[in-house]
Protein backbone atom coordinates (compact mmCIF):
# COMPACT_ATOMS: atom_id res chain seq x y z
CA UNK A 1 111.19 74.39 75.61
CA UNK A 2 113.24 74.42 71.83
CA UNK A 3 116.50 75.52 72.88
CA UNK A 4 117.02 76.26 69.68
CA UNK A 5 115.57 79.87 70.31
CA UNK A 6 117.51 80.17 73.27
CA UNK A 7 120.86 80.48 71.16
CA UNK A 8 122.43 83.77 71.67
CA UNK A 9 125.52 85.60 70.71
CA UNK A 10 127.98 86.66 72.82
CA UNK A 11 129.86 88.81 70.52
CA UNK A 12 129.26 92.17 69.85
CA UNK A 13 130.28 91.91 66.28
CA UNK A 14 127.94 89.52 65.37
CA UNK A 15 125.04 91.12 67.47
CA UNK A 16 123.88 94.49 65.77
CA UNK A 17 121.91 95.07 68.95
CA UNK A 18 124.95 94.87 71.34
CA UNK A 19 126.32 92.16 73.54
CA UNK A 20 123.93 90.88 75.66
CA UNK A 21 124.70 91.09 79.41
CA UNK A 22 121.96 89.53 81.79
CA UNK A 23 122.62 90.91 86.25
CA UNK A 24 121.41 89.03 89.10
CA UNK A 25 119.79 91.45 91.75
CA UNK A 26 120.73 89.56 95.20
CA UNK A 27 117.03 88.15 95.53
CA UNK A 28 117.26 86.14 92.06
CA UNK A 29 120.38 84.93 92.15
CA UNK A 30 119.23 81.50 91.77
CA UNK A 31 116.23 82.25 89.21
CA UNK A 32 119.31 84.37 87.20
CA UNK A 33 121.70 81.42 86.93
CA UNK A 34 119.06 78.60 85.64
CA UNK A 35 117.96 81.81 82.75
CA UNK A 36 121.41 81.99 82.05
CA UNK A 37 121.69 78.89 81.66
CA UNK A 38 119.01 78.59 79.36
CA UNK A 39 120.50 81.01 77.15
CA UNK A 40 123.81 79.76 77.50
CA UNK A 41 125.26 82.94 78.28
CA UNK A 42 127.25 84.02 81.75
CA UNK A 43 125.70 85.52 84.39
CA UNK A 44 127.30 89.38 83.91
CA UNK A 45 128.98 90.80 86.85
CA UNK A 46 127.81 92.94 89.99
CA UNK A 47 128.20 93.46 93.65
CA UNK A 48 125.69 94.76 95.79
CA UNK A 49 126.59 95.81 99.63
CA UNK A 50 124.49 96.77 102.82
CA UNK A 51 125.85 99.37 105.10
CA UNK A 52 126.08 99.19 108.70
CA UNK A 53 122.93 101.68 108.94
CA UNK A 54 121.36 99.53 106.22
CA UNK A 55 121.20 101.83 103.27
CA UNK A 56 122.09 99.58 100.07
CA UNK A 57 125.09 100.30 97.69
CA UNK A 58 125.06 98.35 94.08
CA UNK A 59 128.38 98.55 91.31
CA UNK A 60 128.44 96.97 87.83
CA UNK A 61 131.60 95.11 87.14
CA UNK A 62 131.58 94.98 83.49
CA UNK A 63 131.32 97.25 80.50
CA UNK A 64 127.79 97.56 79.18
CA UNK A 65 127.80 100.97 77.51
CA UNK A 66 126.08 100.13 74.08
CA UNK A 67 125.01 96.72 74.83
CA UNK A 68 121.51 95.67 75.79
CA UNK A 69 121.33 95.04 79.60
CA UNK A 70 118.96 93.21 81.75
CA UNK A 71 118.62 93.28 85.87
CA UNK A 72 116.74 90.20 87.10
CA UNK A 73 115.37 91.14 90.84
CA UNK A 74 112.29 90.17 92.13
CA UNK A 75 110.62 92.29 95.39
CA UNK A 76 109.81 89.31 97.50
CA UNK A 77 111.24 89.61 101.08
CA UNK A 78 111.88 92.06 102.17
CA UNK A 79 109.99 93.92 99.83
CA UNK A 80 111.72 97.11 100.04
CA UNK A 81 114.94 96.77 99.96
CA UNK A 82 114.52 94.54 97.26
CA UNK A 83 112.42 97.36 95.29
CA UNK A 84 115.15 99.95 96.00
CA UNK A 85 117.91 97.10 95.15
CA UNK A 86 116.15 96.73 91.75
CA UNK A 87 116.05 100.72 91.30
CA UNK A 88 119.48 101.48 92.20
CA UNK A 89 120.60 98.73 89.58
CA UNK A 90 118.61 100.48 86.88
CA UNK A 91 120.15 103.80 88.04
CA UNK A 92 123.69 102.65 87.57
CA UNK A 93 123.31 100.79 83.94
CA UNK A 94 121.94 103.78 82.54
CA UNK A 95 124.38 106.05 84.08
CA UNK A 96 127.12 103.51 82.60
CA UNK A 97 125.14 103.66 79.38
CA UNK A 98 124.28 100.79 78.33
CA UNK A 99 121.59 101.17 75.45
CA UNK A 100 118.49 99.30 76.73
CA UNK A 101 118.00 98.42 80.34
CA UNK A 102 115.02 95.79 80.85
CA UNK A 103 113.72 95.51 84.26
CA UNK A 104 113.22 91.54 84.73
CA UNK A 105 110.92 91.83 87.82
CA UNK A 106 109.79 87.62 88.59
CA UNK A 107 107.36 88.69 91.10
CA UNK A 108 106.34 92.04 91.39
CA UNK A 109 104.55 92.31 95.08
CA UNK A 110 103.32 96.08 95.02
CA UNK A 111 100.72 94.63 91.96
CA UNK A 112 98.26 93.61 95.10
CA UNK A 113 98.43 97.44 94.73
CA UNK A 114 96.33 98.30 91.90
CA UNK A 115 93.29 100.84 92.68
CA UNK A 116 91.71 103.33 94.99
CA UNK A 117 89.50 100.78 96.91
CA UNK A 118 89.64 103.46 100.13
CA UNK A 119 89.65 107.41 101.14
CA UNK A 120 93.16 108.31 101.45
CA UNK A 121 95.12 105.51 99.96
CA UNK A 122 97.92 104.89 97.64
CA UNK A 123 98.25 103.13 94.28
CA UNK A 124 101.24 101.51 94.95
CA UNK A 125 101.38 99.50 91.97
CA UNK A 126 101.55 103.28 90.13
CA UNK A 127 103.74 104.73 92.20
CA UNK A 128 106.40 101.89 91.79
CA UNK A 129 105.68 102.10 88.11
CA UNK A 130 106.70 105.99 88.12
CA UNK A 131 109.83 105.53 90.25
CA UNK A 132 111.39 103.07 87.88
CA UNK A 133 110.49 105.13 84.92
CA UNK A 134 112.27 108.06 87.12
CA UNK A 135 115.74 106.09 87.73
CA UNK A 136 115.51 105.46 83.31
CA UNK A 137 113.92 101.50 82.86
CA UNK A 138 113.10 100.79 79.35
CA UNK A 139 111.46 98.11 79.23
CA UNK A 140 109.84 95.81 81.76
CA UNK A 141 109.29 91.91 81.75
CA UNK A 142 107.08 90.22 84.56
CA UNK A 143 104.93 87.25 85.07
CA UNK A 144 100.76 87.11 86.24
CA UNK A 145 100.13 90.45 87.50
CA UNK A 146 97.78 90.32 90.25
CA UNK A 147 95.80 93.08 87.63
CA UNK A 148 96.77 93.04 83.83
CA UNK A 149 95.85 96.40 83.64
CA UNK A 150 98.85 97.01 85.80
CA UNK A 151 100.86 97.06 82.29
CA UNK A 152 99.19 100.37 81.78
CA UNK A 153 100.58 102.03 84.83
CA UNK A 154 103.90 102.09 83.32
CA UNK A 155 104.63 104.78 79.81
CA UNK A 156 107.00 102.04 78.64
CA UNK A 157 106.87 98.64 77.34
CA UNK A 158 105.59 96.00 79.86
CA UNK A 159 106.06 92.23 78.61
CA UNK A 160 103.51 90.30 80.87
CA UNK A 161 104.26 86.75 80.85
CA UNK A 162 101.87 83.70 81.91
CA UNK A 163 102.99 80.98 83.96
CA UNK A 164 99.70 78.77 82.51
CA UNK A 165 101.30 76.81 79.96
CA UNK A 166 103.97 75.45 82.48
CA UNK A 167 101.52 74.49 84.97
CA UNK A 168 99.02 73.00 82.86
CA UNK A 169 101.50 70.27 81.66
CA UNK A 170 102.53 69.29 84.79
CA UNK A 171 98.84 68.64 85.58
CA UNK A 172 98.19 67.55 82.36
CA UNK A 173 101.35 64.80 82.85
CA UNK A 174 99.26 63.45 86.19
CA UNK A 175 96.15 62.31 84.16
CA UNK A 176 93.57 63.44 86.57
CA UNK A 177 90.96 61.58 86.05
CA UNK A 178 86.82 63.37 86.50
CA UNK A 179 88.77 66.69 87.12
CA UNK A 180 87.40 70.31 87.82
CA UNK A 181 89.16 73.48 87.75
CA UNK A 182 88.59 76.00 90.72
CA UNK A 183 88.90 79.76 91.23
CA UNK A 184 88.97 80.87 94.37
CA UNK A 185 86.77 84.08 93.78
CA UNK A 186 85.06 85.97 91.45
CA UNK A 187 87.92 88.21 90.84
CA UNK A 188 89.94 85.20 89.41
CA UNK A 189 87.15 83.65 87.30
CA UNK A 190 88.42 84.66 83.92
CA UNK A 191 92.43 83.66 84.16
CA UNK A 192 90.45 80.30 85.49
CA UNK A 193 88.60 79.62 82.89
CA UNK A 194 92.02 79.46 80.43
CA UNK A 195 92.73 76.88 83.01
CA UNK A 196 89.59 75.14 82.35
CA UNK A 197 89.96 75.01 78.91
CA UNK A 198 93.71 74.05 79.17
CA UNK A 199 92.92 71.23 80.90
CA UNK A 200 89.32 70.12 79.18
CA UNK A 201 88.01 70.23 82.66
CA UNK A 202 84.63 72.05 83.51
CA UNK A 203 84.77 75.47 85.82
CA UNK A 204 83.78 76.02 89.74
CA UNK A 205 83.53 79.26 91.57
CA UNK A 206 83.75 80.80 94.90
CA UNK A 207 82.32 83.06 96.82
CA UNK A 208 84.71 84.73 98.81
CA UNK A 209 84.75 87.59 101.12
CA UNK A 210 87.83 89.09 103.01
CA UNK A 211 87.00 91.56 106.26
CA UNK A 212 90.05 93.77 106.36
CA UNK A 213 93.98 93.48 105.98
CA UNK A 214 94.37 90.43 108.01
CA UNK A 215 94.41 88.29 104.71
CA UNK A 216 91.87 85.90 105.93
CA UNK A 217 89.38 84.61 103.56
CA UNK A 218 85.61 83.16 104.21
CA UNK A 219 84.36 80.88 101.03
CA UNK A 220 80.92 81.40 101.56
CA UNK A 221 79.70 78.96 98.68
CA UNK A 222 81.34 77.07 95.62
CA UNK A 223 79.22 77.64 92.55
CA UNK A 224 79.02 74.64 90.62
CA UNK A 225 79.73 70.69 91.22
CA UNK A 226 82.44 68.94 93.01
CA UNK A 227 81.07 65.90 94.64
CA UNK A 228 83.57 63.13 94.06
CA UNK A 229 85.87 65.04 91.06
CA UNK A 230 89.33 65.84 91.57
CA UNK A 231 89.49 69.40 92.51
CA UNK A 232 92.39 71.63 91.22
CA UNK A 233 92.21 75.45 92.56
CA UNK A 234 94.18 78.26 90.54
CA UNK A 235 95.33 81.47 92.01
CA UNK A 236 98.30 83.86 90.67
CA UNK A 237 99.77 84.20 94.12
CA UNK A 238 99.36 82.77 97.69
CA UNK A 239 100.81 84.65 101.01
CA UNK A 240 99.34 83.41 103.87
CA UNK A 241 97.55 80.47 102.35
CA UNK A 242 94.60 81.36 103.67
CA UNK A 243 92.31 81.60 100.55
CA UNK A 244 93.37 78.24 99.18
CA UNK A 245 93.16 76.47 102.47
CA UNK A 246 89.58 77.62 103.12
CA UNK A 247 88.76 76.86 99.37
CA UNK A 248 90.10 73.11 99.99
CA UNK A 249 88.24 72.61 102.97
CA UNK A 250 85.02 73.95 101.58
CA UNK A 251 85.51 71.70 97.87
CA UNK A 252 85.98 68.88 100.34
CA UNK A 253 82.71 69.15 102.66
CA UNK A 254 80.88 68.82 99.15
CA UNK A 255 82.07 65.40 98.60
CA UNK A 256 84.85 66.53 96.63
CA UNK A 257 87.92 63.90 95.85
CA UNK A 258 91.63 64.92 96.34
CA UNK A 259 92.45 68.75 95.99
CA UNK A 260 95.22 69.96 94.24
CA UNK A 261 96.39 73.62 93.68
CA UNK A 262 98.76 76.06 91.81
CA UNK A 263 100.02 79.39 92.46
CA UNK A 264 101.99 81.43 90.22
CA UNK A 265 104.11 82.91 93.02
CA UNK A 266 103.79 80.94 96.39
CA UNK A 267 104.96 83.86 98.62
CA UNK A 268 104.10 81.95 102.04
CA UNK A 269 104.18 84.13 105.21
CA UNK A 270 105.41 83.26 108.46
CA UNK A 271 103.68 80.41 109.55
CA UNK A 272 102.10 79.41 106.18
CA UNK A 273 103.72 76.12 105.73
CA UNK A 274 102.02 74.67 108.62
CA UNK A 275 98.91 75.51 107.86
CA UNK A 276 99.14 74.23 103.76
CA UNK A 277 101.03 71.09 105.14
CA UNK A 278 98.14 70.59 107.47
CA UNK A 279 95.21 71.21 105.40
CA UNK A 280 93.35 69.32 102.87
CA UNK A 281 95.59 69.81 99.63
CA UNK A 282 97.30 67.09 98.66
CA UNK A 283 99.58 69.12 96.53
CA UNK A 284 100.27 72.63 95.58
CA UNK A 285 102.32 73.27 92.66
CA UNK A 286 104.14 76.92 92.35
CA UNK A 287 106.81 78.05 90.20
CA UNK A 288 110.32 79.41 90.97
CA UNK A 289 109.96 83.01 90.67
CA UNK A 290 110.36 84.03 94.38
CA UNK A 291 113.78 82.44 95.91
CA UNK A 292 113.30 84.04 99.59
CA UNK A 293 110.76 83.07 102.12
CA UNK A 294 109.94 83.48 106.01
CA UNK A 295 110.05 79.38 106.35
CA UNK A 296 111.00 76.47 104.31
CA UNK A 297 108.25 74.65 101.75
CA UNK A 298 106.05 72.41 103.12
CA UNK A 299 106.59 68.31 102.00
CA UNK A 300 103.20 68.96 100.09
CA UNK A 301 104.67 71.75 98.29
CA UNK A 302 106.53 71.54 94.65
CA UNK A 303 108.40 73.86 92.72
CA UNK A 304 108.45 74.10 88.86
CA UNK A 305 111.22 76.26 86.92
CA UNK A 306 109.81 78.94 84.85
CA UNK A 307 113.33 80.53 83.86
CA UNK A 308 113.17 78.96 80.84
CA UNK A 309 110.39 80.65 79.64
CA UNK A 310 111.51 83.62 80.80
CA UNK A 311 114.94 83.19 78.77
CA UNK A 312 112.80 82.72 75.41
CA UNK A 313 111.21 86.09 76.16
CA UNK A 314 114.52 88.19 77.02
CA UNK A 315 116.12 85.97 73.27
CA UNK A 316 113.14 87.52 71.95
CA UNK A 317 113.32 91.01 73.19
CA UNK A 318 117.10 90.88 72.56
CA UNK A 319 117.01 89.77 68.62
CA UNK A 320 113.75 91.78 68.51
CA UNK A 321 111.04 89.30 67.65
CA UNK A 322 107.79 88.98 68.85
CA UNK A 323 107.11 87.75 72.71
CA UNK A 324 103.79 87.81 72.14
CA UNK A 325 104.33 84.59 70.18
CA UNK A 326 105.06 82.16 73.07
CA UNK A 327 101.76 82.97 75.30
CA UNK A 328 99.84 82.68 71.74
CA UNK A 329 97.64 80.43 72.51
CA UNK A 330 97.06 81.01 76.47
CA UNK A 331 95.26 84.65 75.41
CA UNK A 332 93.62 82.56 72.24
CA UNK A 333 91.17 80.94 74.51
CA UNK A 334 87.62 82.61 74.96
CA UNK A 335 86.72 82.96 78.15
């Protein structure tokens, strides 16, 4: 990452678009102070308190009226209160009125969310979408939606950031020798494929089918060859582990190699970490975007910082440049 574009002003003065003040919801606390320190700038002020009855109270302790504000919360664990955490923040900048207020959302759970799929359901992804538009967000920034087309749920503007670039050069760094890239499903085929071609490596599909909510996955079939390559499976997400576990075992009764994988946001449910520690992937790479989980990492498990990237997308939004520029060549690639 050139730090050089990460070199921001902290006086108004200088700054015709306001001092810039970056807040740390209480589930990205962590994630908040590495961004921060990317863009050498302090983490700005805040406080946020539960009540005995457990209703959530959040005050900003420094002046941003006029300056151009950012609240970094992800909605990990527990989802909810993180979600209302993250509106109540965006509530109370714009009623201290501070000019711009940029929702800086890591992971954003309720995008599993994204369609009518059954009689009498909600879009959840939409109604989240319309409840921080109701509390005044101008802007929001977020990495791998589990549906790009999620950007369109929201009227304003939606920065969608890919954690590809980061994860391919770790990979890349191994040297991986007779190596195939693997999506899981169908439904993950395309965002594959720009691994694929990232990585020179030829593409494998499977079949998968889910029977309900319990978030177990069957791979049916793996279209395409595996017998003795180095397998590495891509997902955005993983919560129980399920999909990638079953995808490992399945590469590996082909005659495949070692199996890696990589998950945008390795959310890992109760229980997970056993399972992933006792399957057949010999690694799985995620990044940093959720801090809280029901159980620690398994030893097969590692974790690669994406603040960075995310602090050369708020520079840009802040000095109003392009953010477009620094996924370029991820959304380049035909697939």
């Amino acid at each position: 990452m050139d730090n050089s574009l990460l070199c921001c002003t902290s006086s108004k003065s200088s700054d015709p678009y306001g001092e810039l003040k970056i807040f740390a919801g209480s589930a990205s606390r962590d994630f908040t102070r590495r961004l921060c320190e990317s863009l050498g700038v302090p983490v700005a002020r805040s406080e946020t308190h539960i009540f005995s009855e457990g209703t959530l109270f959040v005050r900003i302790l420094e002046n941003v009226r006029g300056r151009d504000v950012y609240i970094v919360q992800g909605t990990e664990f527990p989802v909810n209160d993180n979600f209302m955490e993250l509106a109540f923040f965006v509530d109370a900048l714009k009623r201290a009125s501070a000019a711009q207020v940029t929702a800086v959302i890591p992971y954003f759970s309720y995008a599993k969310g994204d369609k009518k799929d059954e009689p009498r359901v909600s879009i959840r992804a939409r109604a989240c979408a319309d409840m921080l538009e109701s509390v005044g967000v101008d802007r929001v920034l977020t990495m791998d939606l589990h549906s790009p087309q999620i950007q369109g749920f929201f009227k304003v503007p939606v920065d969608h950031l890919y954690a590809l670039p980061v994860l391919t050069e770790y990979f890349q760094s191994l040297g991986l020798p007779d190596l195939v890239v693997a999506a899981p499903d169908v439904g993950f085929s395309k965002p594959a494929a720009r691994y694929a071609a990232a990585m020179k490596a030829p593409l494998v599909i499977g079949n998968k089918t889910r029977h309900g909510h319990d978030e177990r996955a069957e791979i049916q079939e793996v279209i395409g060859d595996v017998r003795d390559k180095n397998v590495l499976i891509v997902d955005d997400f993983t919560i129980s582990g399920g999909t990638l576990i079953e995808m490992a075992s399945a590469c590996k009764s082909l005659g495949a190699k070692d199996v890696y994988a990589t998950v945008s946001h390795g959310v890992f449910s109760k229980g997970s970490g056993d399972r992933i520690a006792k399957s057949a992937i010999k690694q799985l790479v995620l990044t940093d975007t959720i801090e809280i989980r029901s159980e620690p990492l398994p030893a097969n498990c590692k974790v690669i910082s994406v603040a960075g990237l995310f602090a050369s997308a708020i520079h840009s939004i802040h000095t109003r440049e392009s953010v477009s520029r620094l996924f370029e060549s991820v959304e380049a690639v035909p697939v």
